[in-house]
N, C-alpha and C. Protein backbone atom coordinates (compact mmCIF):
# COMPACT_ATOMS: atom_id res chain seq x y z
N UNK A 1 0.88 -1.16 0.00
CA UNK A 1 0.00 0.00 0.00
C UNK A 1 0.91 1.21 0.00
N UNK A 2 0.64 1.92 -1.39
CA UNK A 2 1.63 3.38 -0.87
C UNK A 2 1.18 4.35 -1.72
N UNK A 3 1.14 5.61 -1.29
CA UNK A 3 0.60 7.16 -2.04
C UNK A 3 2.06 7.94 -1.96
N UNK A 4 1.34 8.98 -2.50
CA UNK A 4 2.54 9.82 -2.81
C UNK A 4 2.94 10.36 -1.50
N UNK A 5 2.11 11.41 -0.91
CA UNK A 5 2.11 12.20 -0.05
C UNK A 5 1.24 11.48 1.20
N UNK A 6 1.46 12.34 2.47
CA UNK A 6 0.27 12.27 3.70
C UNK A 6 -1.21 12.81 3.24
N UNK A 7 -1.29 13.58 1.89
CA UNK A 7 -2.22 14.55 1.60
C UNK A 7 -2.85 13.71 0.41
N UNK A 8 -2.49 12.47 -0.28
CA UNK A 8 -3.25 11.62 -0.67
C UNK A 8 -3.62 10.17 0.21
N UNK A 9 -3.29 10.23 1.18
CA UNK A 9 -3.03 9.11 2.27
C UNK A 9 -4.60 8.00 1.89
N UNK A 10 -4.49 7.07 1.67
CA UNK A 10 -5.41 6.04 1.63
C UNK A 10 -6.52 6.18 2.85
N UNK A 11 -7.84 5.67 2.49
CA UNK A 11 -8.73 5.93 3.58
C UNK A 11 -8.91 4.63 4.35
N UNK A 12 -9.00 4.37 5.11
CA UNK A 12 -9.95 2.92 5.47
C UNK A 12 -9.39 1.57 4.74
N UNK A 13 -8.39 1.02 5.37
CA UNK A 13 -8.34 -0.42 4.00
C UNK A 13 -8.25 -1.58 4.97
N UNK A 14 -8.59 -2.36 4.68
CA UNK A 14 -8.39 -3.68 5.58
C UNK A 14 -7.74 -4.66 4.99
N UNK A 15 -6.89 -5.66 5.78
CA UNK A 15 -6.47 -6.71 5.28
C UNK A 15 -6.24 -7.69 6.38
N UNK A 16 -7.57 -8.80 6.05
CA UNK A 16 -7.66 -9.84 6.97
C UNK A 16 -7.63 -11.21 6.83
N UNK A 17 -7.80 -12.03 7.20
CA UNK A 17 -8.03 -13.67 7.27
C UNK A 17 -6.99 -14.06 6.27
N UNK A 18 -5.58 -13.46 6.21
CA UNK A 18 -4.69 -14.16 5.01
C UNK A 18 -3.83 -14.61 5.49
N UNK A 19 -2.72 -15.29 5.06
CA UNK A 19 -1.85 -16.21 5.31
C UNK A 19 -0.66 -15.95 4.35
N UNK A 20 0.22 -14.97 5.05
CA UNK A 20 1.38 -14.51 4.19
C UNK A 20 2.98 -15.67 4.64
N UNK A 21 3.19 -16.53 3.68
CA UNK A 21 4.19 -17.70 3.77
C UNK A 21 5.22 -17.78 2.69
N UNK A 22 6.23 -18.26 3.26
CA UNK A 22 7.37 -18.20 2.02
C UNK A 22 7.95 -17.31 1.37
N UNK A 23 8.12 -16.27 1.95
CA UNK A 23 8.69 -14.53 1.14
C UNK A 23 9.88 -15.12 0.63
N UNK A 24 10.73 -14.59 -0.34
CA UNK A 24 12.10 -14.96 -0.28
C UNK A 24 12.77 -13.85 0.98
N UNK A 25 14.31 -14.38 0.98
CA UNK A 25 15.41 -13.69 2.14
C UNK A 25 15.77 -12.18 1.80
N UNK A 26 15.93 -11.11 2.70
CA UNK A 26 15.73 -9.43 2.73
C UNK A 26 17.20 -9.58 2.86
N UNK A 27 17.85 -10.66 3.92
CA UNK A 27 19.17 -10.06 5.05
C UNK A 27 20.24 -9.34 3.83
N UNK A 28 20.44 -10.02 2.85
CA UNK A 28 21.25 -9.61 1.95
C UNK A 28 21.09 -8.09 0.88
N UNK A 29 19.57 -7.98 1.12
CA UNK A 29 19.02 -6.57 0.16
C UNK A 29 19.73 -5.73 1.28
N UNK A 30 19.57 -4.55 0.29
CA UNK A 30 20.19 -3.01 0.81
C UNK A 30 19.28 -3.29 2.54
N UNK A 31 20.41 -2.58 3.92
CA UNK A 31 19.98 -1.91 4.66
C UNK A 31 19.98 -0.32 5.21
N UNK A 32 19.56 -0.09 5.99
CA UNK A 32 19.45 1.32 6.41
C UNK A 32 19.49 1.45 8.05
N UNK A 33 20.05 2.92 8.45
CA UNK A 33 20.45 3.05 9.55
C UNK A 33 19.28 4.32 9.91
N UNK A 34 17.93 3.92 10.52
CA UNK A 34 16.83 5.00 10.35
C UNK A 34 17.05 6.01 11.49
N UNK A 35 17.80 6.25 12.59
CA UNK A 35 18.48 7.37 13.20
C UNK A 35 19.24 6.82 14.19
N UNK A 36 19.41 7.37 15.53
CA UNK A 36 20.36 6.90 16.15
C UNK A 36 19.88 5.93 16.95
N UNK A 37 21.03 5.22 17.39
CA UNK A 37 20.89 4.03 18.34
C UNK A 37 21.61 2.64 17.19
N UNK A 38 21.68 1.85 17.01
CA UNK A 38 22.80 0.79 16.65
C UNK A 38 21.56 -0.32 15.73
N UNK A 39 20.81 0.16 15.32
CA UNK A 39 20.21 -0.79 14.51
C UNK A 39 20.30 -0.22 12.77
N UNK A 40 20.21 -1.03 12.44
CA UNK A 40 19.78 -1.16 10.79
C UNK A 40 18.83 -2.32 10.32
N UNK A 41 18.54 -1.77 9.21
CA UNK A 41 16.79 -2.93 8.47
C UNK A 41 16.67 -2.31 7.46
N UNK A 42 15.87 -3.40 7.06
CA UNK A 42 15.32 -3.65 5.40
C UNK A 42 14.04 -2.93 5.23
N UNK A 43 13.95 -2.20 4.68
CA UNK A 43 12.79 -1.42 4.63
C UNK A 43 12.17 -1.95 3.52
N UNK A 44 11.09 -2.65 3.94
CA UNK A 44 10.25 -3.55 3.25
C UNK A 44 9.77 -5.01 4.03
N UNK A 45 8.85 -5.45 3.60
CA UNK A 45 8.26 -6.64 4.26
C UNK A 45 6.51 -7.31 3.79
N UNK A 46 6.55 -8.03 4.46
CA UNK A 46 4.95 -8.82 3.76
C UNK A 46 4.01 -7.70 3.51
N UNK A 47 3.73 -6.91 4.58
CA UNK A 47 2.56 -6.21 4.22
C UNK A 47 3.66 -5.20 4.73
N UNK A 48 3.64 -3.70 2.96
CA UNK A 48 4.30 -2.58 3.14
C UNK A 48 3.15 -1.40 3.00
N UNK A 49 3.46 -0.99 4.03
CA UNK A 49 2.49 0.32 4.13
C UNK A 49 3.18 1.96 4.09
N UNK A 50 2.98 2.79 3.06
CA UNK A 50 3.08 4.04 3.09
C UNK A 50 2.92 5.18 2.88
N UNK A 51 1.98 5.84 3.13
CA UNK A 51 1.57 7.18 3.48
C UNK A 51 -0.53 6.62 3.46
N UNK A 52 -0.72 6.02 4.32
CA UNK A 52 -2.29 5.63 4.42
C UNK A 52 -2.76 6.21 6.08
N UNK A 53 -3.66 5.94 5.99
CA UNK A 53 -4.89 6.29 7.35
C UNK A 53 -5.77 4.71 7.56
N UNK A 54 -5.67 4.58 8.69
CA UNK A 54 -7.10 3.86 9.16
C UNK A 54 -7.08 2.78 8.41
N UNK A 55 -5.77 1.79 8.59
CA UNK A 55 -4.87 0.92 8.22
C UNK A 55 -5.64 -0.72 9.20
N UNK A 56 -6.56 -1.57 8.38
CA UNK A 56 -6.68 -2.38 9.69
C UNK A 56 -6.00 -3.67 9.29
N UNK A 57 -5.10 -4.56 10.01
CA UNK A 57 -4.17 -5.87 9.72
C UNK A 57 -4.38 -6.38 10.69
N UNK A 58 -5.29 -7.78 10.38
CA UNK A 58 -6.07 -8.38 11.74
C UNK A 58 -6.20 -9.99 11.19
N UNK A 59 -6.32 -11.05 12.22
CA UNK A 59 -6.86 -11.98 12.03
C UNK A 59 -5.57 -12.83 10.83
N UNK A 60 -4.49 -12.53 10.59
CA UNK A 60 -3.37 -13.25 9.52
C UNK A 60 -2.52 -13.47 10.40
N UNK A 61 -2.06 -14.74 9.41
CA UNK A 61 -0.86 -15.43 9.97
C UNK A 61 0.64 -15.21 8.71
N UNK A 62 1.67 -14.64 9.87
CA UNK A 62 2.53 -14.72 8.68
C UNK A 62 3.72 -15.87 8.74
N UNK A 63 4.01 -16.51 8.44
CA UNK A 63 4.95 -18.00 9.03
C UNK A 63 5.65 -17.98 7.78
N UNK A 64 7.03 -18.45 8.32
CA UNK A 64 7.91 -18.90 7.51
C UNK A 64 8.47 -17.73 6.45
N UNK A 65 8.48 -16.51 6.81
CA UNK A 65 9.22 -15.55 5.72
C UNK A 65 10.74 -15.31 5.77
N UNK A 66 11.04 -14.75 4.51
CA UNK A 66 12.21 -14.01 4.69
C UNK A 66 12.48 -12.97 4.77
N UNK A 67 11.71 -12.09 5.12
CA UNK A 67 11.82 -10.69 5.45
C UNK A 67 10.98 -10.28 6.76
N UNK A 68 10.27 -9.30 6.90
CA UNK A 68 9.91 -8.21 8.17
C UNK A 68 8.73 -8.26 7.79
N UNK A 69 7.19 -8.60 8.98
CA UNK A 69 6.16 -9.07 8.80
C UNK A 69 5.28 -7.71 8.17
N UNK A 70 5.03 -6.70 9.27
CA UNK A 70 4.64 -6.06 8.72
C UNK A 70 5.41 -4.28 8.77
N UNK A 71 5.37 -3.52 8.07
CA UNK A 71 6.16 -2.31 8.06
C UNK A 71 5.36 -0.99 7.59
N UNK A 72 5.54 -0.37 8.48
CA UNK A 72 4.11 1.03 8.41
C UNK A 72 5.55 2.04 8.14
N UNK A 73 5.92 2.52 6.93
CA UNK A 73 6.83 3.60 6.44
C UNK A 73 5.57 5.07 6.27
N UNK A 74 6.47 5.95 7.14
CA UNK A 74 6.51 7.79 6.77
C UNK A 74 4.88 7.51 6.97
N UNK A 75 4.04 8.48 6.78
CA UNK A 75 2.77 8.92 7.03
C UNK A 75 2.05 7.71 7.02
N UNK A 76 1.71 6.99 8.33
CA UNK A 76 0.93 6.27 8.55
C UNK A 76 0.59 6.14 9.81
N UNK A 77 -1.47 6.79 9.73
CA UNK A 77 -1.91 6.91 11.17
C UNK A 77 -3.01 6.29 11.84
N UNK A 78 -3.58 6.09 12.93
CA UNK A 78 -4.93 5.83 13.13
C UNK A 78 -5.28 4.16 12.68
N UNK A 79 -3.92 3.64 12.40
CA UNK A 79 -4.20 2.91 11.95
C UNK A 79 -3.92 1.58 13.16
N UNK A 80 -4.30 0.16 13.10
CA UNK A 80 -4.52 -0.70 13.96
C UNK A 80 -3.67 -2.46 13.36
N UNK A 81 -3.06 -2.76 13.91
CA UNK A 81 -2.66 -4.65 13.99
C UNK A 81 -2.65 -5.12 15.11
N UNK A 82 -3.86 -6.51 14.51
CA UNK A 82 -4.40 -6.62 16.05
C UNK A 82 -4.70 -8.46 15.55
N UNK A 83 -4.43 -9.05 16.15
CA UNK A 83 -4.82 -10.73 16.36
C UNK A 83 -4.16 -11.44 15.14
N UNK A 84 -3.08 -10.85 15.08
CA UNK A 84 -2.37 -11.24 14.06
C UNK A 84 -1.31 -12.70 14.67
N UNK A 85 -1.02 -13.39 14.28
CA UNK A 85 0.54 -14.46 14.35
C UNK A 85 1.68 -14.29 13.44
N UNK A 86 2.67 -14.08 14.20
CA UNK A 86 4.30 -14.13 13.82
C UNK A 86 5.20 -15.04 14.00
N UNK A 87 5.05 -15.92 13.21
CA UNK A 87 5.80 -16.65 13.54
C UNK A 87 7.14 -17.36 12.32
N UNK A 88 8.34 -18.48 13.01
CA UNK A 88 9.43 -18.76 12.49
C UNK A 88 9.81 -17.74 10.80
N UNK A 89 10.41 -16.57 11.26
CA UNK A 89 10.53 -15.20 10.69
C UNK A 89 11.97 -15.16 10.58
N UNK A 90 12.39 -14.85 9.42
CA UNK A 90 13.92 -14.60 9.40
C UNK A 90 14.56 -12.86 9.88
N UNK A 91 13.50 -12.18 9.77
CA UNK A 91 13.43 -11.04 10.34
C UNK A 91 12.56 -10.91 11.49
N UNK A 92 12.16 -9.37 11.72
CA UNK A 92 11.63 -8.42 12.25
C UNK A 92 10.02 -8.76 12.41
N UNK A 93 8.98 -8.66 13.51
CA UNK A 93 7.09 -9.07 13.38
C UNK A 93 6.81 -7.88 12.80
N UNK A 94 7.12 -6.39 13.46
CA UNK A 94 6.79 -5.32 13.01
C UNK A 94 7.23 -4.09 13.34
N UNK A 95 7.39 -3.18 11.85
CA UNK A 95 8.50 -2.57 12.07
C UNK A 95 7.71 -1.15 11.56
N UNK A 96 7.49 0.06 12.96
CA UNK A 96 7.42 1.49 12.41
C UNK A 96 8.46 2.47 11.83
N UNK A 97 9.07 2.75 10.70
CA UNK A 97 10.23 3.75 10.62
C UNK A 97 9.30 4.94 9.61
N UNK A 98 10.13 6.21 10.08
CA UNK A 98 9.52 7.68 9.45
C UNK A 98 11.00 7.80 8.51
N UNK A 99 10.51 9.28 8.06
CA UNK A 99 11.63 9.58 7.23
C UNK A 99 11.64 10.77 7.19
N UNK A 100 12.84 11.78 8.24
CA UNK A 100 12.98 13.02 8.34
C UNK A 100 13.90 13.61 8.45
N UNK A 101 13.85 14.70 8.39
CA UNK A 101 15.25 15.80 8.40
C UNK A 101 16.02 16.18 9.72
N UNK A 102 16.87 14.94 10.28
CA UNK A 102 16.59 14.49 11.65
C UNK A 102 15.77 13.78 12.09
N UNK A 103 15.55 15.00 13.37
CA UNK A 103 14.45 14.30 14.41
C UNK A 103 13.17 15.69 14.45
N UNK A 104 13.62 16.30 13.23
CA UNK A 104 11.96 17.38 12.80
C UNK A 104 10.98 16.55 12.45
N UNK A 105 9.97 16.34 13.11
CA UNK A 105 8.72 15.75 12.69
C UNK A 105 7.82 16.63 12.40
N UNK A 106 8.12 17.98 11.81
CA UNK A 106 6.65 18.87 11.59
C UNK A 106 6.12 18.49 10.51
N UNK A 107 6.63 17.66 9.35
CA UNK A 107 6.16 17.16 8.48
C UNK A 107 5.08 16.10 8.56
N UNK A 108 4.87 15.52 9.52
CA UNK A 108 4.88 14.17 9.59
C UNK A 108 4.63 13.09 8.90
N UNK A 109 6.19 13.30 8.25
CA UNK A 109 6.10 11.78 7.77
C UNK A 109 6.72 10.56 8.25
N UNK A 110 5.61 10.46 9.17
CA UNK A 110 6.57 9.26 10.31
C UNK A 110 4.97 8.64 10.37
N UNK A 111 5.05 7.31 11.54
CA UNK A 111 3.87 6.97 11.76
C UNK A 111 3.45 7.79 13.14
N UNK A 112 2.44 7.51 13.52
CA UNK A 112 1.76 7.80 14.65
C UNK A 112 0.66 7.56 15.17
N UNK A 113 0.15 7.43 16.40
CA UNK A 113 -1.38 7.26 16.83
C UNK A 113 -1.35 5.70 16.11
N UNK A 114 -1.05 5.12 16.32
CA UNK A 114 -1.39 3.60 15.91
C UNK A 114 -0.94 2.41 17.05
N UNK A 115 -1.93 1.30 16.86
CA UNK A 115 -2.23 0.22 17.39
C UNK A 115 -1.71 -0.91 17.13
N UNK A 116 -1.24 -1.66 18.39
CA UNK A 116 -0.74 -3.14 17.67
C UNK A 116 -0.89 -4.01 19.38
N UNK A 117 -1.85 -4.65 19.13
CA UNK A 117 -2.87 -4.92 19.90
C UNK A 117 -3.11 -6.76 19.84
N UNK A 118 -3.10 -7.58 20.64
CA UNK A 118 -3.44 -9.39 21.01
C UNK A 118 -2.83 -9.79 19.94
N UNK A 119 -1.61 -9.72 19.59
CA UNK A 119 -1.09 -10.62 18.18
C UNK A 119 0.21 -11.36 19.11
N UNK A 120 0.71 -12.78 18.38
CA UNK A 120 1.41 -14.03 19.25
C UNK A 120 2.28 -13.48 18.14
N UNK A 121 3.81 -13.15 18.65
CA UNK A 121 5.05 -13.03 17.99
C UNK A 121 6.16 -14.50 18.78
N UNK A 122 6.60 -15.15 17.85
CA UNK A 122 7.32 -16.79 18.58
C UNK A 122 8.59 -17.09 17.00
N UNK A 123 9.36 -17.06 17.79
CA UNK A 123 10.72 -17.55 16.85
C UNK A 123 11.06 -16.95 15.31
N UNK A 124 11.21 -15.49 15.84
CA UNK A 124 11.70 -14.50 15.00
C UNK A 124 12.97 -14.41 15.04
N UNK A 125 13.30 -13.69 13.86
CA UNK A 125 14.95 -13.31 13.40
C UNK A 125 16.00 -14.52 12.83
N UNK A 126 15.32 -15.53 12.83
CA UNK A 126 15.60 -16.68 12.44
C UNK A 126 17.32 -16.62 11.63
N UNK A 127 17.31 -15.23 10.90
CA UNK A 127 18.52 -15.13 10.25
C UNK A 127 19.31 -13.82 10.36
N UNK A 128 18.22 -12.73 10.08
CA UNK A 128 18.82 -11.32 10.88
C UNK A 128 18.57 -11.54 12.34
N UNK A 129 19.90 -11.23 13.08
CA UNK A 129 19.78 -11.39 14.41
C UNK A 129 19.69 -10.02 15.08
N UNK A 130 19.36 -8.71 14.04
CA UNK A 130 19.36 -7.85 14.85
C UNK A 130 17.96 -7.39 14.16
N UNK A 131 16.72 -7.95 14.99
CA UNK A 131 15.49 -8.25 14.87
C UNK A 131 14.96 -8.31 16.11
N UNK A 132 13.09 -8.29 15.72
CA UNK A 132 12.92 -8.10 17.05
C UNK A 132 11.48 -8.34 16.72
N UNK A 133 10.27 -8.45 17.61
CA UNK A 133 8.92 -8.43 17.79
C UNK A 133 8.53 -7.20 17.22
N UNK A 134 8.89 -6.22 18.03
CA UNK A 134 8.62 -4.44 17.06
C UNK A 134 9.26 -3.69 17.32
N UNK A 135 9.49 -2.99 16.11
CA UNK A 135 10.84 -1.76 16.21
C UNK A 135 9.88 -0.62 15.36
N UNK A 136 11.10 0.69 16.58
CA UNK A 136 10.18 1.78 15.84
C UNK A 136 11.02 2.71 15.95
N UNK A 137 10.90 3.61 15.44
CA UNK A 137 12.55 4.86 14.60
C UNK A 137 11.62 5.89 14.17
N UNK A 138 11.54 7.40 14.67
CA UNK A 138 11.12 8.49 13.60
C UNK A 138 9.49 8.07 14.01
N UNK A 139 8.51 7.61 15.46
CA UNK A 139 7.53 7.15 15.45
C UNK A 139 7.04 7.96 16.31
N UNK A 140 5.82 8.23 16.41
CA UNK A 140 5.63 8.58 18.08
C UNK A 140 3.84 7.94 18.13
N UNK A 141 3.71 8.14 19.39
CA UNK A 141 2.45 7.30 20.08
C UNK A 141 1.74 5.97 19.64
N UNK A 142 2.88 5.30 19.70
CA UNK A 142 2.53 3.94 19.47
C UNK A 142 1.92 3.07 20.65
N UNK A 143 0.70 2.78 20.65
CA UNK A 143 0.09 1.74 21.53
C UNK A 143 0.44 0.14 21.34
N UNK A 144 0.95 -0.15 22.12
CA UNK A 144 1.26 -2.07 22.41
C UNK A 144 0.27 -2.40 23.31
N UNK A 145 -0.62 -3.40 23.39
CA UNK A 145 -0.74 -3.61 24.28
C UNK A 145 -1.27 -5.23 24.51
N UNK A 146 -1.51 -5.72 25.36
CA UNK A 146 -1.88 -7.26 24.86
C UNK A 146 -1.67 -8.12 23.92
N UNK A 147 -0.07 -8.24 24.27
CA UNK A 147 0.67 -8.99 23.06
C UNK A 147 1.63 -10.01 23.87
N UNK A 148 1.75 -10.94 23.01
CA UNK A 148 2.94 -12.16 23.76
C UNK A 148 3.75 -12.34 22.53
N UNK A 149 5.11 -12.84 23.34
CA UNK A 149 6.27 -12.64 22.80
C UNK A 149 7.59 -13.20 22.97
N UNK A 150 7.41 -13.75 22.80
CA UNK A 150 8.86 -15.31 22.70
C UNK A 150 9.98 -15.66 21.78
N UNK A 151 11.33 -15.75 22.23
CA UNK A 151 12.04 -17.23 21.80
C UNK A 151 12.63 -16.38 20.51
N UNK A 152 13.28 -14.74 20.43
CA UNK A 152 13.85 -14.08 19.91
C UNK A 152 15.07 -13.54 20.11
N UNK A 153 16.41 -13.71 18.81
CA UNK A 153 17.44 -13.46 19.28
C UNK A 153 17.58 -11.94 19.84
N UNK A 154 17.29 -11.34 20.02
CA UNK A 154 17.68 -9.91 20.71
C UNK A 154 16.68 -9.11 21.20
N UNK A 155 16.23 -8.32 21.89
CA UNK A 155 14.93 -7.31 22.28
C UNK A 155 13.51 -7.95 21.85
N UNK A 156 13.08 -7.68 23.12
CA UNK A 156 11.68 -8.09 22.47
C UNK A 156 10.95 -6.72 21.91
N UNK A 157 10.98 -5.72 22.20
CA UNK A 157 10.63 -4.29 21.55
C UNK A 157 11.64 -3.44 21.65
N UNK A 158 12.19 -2.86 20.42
CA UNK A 158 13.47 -1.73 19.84
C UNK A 158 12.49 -0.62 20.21
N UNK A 159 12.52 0.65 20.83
CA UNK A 159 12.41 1.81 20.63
C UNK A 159 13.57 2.92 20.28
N UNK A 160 14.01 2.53 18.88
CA UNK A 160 15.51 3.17 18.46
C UNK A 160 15.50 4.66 18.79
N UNK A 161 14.61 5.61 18.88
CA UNK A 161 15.10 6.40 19.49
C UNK A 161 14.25 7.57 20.44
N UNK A 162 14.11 8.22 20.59
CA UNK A 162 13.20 9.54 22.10
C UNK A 162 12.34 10.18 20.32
N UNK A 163 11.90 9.94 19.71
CA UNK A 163 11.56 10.62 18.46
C UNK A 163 10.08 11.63 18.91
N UNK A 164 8.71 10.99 19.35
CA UNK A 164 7.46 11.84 19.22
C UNK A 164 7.19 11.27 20.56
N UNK A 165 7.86 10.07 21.58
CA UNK A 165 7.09 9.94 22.69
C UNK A 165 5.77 10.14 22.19
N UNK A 166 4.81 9.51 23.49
CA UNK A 166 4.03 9.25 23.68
C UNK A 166 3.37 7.97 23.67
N UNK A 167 4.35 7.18 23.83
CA UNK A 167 3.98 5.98 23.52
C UNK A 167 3.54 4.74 25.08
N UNK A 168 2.79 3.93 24.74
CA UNK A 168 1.78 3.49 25.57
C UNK A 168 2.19 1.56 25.76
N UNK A 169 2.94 1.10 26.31
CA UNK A 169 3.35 -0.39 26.23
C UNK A 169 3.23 -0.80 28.00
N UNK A 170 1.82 -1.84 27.37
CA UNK A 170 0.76 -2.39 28.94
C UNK A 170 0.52 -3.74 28.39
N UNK A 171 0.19 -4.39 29.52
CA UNK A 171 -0.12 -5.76 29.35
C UNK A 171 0.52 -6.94 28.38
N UNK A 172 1.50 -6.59 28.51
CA UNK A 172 1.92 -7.56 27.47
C UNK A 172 2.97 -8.84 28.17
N UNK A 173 3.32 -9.91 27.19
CA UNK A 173 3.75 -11.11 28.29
C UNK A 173 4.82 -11.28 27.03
N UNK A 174 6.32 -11.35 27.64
CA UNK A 174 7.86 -11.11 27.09
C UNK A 174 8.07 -12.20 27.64
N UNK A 175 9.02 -13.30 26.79
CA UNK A 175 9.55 -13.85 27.51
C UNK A 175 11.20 -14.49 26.88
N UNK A 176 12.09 -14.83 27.61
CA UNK A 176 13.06 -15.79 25.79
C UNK A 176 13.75 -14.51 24.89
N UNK A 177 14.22 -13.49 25.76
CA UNK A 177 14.08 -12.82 24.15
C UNK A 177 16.09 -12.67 24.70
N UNK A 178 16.65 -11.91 24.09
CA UNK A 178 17.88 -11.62 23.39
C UNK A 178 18.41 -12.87 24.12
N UNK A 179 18.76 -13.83 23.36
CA UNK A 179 19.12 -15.39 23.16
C UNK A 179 20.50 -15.40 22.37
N UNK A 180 20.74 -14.80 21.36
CA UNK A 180 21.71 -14.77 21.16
C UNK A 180 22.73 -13.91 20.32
N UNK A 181 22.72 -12.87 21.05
CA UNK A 181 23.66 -11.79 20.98
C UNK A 181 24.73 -11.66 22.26
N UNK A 182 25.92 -11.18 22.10
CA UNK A 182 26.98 -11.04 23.02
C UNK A 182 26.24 -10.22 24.38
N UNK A 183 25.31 -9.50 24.12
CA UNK A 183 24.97 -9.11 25.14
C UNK A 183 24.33 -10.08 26.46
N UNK A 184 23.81 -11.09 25.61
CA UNK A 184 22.86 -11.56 26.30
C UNK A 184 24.30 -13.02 27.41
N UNK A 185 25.40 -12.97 26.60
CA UNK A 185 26.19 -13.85 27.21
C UNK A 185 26.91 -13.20 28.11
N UNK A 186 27.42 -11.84 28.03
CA UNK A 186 27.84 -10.96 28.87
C UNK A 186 26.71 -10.48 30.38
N UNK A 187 25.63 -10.81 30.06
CA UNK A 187 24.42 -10.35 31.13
C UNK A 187 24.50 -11.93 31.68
N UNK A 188 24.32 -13.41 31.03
CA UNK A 188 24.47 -14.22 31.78
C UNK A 188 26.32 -14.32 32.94
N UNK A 189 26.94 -14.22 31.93
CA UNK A 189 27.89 -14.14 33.15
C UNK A 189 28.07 -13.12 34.11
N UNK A 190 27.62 -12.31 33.98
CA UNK A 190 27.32 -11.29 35.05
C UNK A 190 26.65 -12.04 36.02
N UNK A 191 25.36 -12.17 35.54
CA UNK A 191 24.64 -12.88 36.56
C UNK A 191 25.12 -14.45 37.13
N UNK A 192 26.21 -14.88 36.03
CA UNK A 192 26.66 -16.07 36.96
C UNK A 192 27.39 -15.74 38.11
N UNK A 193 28.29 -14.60 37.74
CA UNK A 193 29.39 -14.69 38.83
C UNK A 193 28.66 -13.59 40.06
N UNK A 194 27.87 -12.84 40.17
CA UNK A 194 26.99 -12.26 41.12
C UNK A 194 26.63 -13.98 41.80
N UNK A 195 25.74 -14.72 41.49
CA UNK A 195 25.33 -15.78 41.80
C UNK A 195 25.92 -16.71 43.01
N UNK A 196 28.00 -16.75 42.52
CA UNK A 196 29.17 -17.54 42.49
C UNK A 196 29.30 -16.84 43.88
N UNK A 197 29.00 -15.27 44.08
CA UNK A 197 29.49 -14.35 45.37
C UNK A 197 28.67 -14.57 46.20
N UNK A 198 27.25 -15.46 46.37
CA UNK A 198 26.07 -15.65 47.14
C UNK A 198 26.17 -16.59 48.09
């Protein structure tokens, strides 16, 4: 889904009861560094969204891809993903990035005011290991809420950087997540040898 501008932005679209399987592999396409903080990604994925309104992605399963489930790029608002499944993903479940001159959002072409709401994210990043359940860059007031989330090599939610705040992350059940990055072996031996002093 994509328009030119925020000022042709799509009205109302839905996309439900589907079953997005088998993408080919992203890790190797061009990446990007969407502002500060230490991540980079593929801008693109199963369902690409950019510059729409009142966006609904509900009720699909996406299994077995090679890329980033779903991706809301630059002007996208009001919009909702909700009872969705993520699962064995070589990337990213879902990914908000804007696109600005900096960290000026008077334009806004970033996302905002959007929902991502009871969807099961389980054995992501399968190949990019610097992946995650949801990442968001250049975003502001993003609602999480009633979501579960497992058995991922690194973060279970990226907030790459302080961009529009306002953002709202309740009820949700994390568990399994940065598995295998240096960090996560450096935090276990920490915690072994704290343990070793007990």
């Amino acid at each position: 889904i994509n328009t030119q501008s925020q000022h042709d932005a799509l009205p109302i679209f839905t996309i439900q009861g589907l079953v997005f399987a088998h993408t080919r592999n992203t890790y190797m396409e061009a990446f990007e560094v969407p502002s500060g903080g230490d991540w980079a990604l593929h801008r693109g994925g199963c369902v690409f969204v950019d510059g729409a309104e009142k966006i609904r992605i509900a009720y699909n399963v996406f299994e077995n891809n090679g890329n980033n489930g779903v991706f809301f790029a630059n002007h996208v608002t009001d919009s909702e993903i909700t009872y969705n499944e993520f699962a064995l993903g070589s990337d990213s479940g879902i990914l908000f990035v804007g696109s600005t001159q900096l960290m000026n959002g008077v334009t806004e072409t970033h996302p905002h005011d959007n929902l991502i709401e009871h969807n099961l994210f389980r054995e992501l990043g399968l190949y990019n290991k610097q992946s995650s359940p949801f990442m968001q860059s250049k975003t502001a007031r993003t609602t999480w809420r009633n979501n579960i989330f497992f058995n991922v090599p690194r973060a279970g939610i990226n907030i790459n950087d302080a961009f529009g705040g306002g953002n709202l992350i309740e009820r949700s059940l994390m568990f399994n997540t940065v598995r295998e990055t240096g960090r996560s072996e450096e935090h276990t031996s920490e915690l072994q040898s704290r343990s070793d002093r007990v």
